[in-house]
Protein backbone atom coordinates (compact mmCIF):
# COMPACT_ATOMS: atom_id res chain seq x y z
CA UNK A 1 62.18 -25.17 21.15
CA UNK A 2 62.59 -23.68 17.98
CA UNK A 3 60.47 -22.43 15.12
CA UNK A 4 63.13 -23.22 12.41
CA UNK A 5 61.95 -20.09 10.68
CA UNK A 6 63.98 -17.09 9.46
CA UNK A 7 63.23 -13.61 9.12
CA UNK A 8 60.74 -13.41 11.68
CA UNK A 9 60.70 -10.64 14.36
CA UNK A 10 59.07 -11.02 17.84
CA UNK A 11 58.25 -8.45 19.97
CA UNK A 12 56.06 -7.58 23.34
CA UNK A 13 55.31 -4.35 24.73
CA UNK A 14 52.91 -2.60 26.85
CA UNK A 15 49.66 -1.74 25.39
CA UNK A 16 46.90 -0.20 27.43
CA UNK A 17 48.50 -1.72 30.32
CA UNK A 18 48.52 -5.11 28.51
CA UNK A 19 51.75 -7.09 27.37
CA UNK A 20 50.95 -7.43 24.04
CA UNK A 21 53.46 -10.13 22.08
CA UNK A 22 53.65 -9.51 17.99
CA UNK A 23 55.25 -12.08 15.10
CA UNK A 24 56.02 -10.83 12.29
CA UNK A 25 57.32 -11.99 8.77
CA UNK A 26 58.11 -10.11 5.56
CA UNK A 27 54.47 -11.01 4.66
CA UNK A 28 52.38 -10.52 7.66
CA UNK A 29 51.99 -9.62 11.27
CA UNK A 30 49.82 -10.90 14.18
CA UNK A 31 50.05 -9.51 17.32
CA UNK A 32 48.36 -11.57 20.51
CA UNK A 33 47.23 -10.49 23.97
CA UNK A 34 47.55 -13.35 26.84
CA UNK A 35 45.89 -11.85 29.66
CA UNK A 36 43.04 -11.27 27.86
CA UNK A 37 42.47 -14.74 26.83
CA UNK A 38 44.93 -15.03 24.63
CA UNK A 39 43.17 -13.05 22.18
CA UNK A 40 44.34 -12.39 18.40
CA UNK A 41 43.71 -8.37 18.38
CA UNK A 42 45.36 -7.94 14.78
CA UNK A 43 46.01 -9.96 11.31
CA UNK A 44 47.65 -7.79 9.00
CA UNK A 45 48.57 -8.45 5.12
CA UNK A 46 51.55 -6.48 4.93
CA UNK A 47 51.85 -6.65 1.44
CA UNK A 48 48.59 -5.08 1.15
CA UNK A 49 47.55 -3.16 4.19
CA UNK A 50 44.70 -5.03 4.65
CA UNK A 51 44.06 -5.44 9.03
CA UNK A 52 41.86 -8.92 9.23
CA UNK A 53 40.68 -8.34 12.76
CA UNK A 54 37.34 -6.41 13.17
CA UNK A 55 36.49 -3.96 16.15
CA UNK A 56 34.24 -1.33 17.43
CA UNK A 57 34.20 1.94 15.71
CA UNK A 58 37.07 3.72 16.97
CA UNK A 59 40.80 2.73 18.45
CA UNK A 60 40.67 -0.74 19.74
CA UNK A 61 39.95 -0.71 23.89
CA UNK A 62 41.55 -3.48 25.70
CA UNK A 63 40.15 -4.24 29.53
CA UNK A 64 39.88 -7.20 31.73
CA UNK A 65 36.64 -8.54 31.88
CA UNK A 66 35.42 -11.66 34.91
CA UNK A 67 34.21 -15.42 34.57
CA UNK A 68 30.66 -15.04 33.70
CA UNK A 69 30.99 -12.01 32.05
CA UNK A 70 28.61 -11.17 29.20
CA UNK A 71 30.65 -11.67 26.02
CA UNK A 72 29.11 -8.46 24.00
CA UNK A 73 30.31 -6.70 27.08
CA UNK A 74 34.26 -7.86 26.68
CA UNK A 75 36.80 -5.29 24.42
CA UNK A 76 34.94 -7.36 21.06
CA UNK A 77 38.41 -7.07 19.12
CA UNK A 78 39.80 -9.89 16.58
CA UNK A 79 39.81 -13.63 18.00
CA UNK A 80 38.69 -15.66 20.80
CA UNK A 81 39.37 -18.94 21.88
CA UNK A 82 35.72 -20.96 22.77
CA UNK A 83 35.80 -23.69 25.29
CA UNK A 84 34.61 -25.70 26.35
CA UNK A 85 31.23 -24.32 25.51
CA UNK A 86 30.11 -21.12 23.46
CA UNK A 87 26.28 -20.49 24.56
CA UNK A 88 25.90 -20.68 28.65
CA UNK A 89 24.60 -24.04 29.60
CA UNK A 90 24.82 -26.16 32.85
CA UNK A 91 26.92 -29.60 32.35
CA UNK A 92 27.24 -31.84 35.45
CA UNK A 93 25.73 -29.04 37.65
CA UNK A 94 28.56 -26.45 36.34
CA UNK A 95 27.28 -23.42 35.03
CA UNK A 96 29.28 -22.83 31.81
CA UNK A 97 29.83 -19.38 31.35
CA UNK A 98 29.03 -17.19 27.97
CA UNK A 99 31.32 -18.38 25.15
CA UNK A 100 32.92 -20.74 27.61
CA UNK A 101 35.82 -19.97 30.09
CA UNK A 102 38.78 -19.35 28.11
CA UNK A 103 38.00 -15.90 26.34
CA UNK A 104 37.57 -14.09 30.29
CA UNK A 105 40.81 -15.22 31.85
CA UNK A 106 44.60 -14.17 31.56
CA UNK A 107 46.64 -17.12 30.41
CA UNK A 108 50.42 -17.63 31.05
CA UNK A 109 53.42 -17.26 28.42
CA UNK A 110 56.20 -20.19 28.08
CA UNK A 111 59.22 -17.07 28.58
CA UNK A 112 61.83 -19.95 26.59
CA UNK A 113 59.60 -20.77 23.75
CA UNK A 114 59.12 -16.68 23.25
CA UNK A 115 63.14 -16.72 23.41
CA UNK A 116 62.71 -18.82 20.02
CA UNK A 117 60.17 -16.92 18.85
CA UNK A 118 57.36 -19.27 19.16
CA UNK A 119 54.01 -17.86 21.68
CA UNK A 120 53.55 -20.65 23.58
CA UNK A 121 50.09 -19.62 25.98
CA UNK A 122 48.39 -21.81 28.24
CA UNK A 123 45.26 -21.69 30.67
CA UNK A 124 43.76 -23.71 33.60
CA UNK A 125 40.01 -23.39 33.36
CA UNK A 126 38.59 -22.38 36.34
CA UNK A 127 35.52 -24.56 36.06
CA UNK A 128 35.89 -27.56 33.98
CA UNK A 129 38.62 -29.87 34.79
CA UNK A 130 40.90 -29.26 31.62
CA UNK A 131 44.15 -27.33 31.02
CA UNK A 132 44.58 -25.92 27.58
CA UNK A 133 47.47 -24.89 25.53
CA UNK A 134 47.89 -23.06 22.43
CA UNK A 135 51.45 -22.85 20.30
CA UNK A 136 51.16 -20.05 18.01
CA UNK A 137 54.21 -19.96 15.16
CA UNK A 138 54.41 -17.42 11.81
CA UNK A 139 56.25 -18.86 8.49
CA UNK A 140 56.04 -16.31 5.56
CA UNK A 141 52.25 -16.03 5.18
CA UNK A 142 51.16 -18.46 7.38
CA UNK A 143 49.97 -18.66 11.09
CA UNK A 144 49.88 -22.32 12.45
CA UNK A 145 47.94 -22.59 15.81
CA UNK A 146 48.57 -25.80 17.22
CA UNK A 147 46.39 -27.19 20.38
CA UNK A 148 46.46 -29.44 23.01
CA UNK A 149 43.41 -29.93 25.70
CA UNK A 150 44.12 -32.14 28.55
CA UNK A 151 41.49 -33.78 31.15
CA UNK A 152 42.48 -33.82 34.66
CA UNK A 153 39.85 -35.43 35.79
CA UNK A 154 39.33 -38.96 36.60
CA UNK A 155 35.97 -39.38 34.30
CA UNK A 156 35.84 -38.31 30.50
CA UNK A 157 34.36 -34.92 29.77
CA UNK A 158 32.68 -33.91 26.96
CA UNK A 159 33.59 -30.35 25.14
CA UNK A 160 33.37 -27.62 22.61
CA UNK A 161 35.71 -26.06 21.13
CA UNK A 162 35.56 -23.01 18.41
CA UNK A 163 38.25 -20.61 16.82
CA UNK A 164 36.21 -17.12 17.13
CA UNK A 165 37.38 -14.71 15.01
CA UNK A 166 35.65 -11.21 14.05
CA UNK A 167 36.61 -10.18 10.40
CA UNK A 168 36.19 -6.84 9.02
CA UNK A 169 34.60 -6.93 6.08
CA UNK A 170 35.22 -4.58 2.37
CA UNK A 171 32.98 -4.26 -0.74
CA UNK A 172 34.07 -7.13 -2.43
CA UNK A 173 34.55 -9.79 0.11
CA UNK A 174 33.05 -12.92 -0.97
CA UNK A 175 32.62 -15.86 1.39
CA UNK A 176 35.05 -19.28 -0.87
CA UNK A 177 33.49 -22.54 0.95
CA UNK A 178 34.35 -26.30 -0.77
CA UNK A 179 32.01 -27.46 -2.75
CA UNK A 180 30.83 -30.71 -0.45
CA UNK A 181 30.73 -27.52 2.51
CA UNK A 182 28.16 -25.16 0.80
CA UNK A 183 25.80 -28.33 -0.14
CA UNK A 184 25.63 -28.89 3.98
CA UNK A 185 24.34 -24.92 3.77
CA UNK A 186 21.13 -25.60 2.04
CA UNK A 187 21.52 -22.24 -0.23
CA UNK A 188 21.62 -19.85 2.46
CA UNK A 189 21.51 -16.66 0.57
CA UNK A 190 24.23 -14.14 2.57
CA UNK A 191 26.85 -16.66 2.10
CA UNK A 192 27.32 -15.52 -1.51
CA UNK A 193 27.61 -12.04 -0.78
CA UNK A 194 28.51 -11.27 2.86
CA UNK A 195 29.58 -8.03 2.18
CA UNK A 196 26.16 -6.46 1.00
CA UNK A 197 23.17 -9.31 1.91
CA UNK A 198 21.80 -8.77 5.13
CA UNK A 199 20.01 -12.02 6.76
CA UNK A 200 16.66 -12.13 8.12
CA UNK A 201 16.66 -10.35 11.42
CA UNK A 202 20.62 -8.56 10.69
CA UNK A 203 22.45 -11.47 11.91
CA UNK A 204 22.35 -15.24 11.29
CA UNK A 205 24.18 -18.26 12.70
CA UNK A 206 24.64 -21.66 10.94
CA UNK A 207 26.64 -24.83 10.73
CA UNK A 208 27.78 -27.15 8.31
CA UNK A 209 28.62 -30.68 9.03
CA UNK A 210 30.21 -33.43 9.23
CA UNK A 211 32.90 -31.22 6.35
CA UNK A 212 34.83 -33.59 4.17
CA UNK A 213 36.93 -30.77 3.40
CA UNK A 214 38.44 -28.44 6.39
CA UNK A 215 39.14 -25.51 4.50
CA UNK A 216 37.06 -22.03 4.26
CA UNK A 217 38.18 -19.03 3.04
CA UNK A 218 37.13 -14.75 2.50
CA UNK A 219 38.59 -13.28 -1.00
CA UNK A 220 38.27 -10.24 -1.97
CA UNK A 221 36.90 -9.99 -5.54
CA UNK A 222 38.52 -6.72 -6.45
CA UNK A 223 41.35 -6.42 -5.09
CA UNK A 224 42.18 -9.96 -4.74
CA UNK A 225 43.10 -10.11 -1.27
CA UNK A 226 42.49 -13.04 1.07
CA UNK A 227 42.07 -15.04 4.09
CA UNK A 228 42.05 -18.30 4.21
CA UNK A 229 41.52 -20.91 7.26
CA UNK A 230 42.44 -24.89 6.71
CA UNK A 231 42.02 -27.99 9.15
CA UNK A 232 41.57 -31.76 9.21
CA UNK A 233 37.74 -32.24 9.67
CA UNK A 234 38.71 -35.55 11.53
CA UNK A 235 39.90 -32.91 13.95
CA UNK A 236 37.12 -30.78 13.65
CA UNK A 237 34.07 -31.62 12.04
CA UNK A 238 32.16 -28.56 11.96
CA UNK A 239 32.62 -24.88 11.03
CA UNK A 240 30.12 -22.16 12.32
CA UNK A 241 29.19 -19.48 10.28
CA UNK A 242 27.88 -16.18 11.68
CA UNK A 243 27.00 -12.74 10.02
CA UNK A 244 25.76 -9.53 11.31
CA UNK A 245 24.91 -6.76 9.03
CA UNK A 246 23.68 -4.19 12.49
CA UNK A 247 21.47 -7.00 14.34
CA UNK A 248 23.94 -7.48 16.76
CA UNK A 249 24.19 -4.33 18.79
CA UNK A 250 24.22 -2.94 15.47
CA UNK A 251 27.91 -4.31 14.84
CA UNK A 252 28.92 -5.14 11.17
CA UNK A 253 31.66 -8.24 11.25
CA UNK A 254 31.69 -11.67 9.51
CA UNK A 255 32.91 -14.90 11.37
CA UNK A 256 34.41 -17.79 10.27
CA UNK A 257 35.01 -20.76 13.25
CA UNK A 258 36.47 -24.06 12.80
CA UNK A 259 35.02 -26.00 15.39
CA UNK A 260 34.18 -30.05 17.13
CA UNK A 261 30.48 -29.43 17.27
CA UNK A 262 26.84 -27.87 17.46
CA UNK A 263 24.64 -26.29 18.06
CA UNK A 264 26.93 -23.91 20.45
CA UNK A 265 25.51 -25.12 24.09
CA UNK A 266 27.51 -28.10 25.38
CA UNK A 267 24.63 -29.38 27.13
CA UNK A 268 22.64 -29.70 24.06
CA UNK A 269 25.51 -31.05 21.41
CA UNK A 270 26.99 -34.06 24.13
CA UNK A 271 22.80 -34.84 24.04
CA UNK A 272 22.74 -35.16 20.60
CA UNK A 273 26.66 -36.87 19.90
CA UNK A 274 27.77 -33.65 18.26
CA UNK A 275 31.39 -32.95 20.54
CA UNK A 276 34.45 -33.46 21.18
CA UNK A 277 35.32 -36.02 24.17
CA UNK A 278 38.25 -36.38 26.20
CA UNK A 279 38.69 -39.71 28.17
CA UNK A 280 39.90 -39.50 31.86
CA UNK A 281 43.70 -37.81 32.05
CA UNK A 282 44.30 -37.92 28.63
CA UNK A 283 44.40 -35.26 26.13
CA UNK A 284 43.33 -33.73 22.85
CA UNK A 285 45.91 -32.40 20.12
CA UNK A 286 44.41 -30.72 16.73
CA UNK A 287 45.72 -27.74 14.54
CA UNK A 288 44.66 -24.95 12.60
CA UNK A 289 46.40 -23.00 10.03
CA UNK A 290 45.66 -19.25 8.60
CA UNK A 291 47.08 -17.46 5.40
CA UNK A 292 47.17 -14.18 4.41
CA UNK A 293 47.65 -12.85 0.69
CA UNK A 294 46.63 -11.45 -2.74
């Protein structure tokens, strides 16, 4: 397996006790944790300086945390993988954990895809009947995260799935949505300036869809920096917005989630037709792409 990429340099090393596994091209570095769900604790411009991932005031603290765990009680650093649920709910008598069973548990690492330079990662949820995989690749200012979610069960199952990253935000930031995506919003007013407006309450969550366009991105209106997030929406349908300006345990982060569905309990959106379903030991494949620059 090979990324077909030049110029890119791969490393892992011990962090806090955690093997933490970095990519990095002339334009950017990401650096990825595995045993801590796989997590995305840094996006860095490098042609600017500008760090993407948000965390608590302070040098990022990386610890284990348990299925079932509370997620404001987890190390709340850069992005989490959601599945196959994001608010707790009980489906078929399981009891679907807090932003699903994925974020809590310590996924492997394919040691000859690494060799190549690609971050192959891959979990067996301990609950739900699906294993998941994620191939992570960088080419010049792009990350492409491809997935694949298999059923290994002998009935369909239905699922969520959501891309959970926690941006820091700078005076400046503006929120860049497609047109046909901000008409879904019905002029919600802290889209337009997520750096300054603070929504009713100091947080707000809310979803557009069914997107015609799967594409969202944050700019930075003075100094021109950016991040931008693209998908098919026949993938992914949906993308979750959520805000908080200190209503949140008084945190201050923007995030941006491609995702199959809402609202965020599985129970309610396989009610209401609004998820992703997987027939009976068969699988799933979508991707995501990021970009960093000015």
């Amino acid at each position: 397996m090979s990324a077909g990429i030049v110029n890119i340099r791969r490393e892992a090393r011990l962090e806090q006790g955690f093997e933490v596994y970095r990519l990095q091209s002339p334009r950017l570095e990401i650096a990825v944790v595995p045993e801590l769900g796989a997590r995305i604790i840094s996006l860095k411009n490098l042609q600017t300086g500008r760090e993407w991932m948000w965390h608590r005031k302070g040098k990022p603290r990386l610890f284990r945390n348990r299925l079932g765990d509370d997620f404001s009680q987890s190390p709340l650093v850069g992005a989490d993988e959601c599945l196959p649920t994001i608010a707790p709910c009980c489906v078929r008598n399981r009891q679907l954990p807090d932003h699903g069973e994925v974020w809590s548990a310590a996924w492997g690492v394919n040691a000859e895809a690494w060799e190549e330079g690609v971050l192959q990662t891959s979990v067996d949820l301990p609950i739900s009947p699906f294993e998941f995989e994620r191939t992570l690749t960088v080419q010049d200012s792009q990350v492409n995260l491809s997935y694949r979610l298999r059923n290994r069960g002998e009935v369909e199952e239905s699922y969520l799935w959501a891309l959970h990253p926690l941006l820091r935000l700078e005076p400046g930031d503006r929120l860049q949505l497609p047109a046909t995506t901000r008409a879904l919003l019905n002029g919600e007013a802290w889209i337009d300036a997520v750096d300054a407006v603070i929504p009713q309450g100091g947080c707000s969550k809310l979803f557009a869809r069914p997107l015609a366009e799967g594409a969202v991105e944050v700019r930075n209106r003075d100094g021109g920096d950016r991040l931008r997030m693209e998908w098919d929406p026949a993938e992914n349908d949906t993308l979750g917005l959520w805000l908080t300006r200190g209503g949140w345990h008084e945190h201050h982060h923007l995030a941006v989630e491609p995702t199959n569905g809402a609202p965020d309990a599985l129970a309610v959106a396989a009610r209401q037709g609004c998820c992703g379903i997987v027939p009976a030991c068969s699988s799933r494949t979508w991707r995501v792409t990021l970009r960093v620059g000015p």
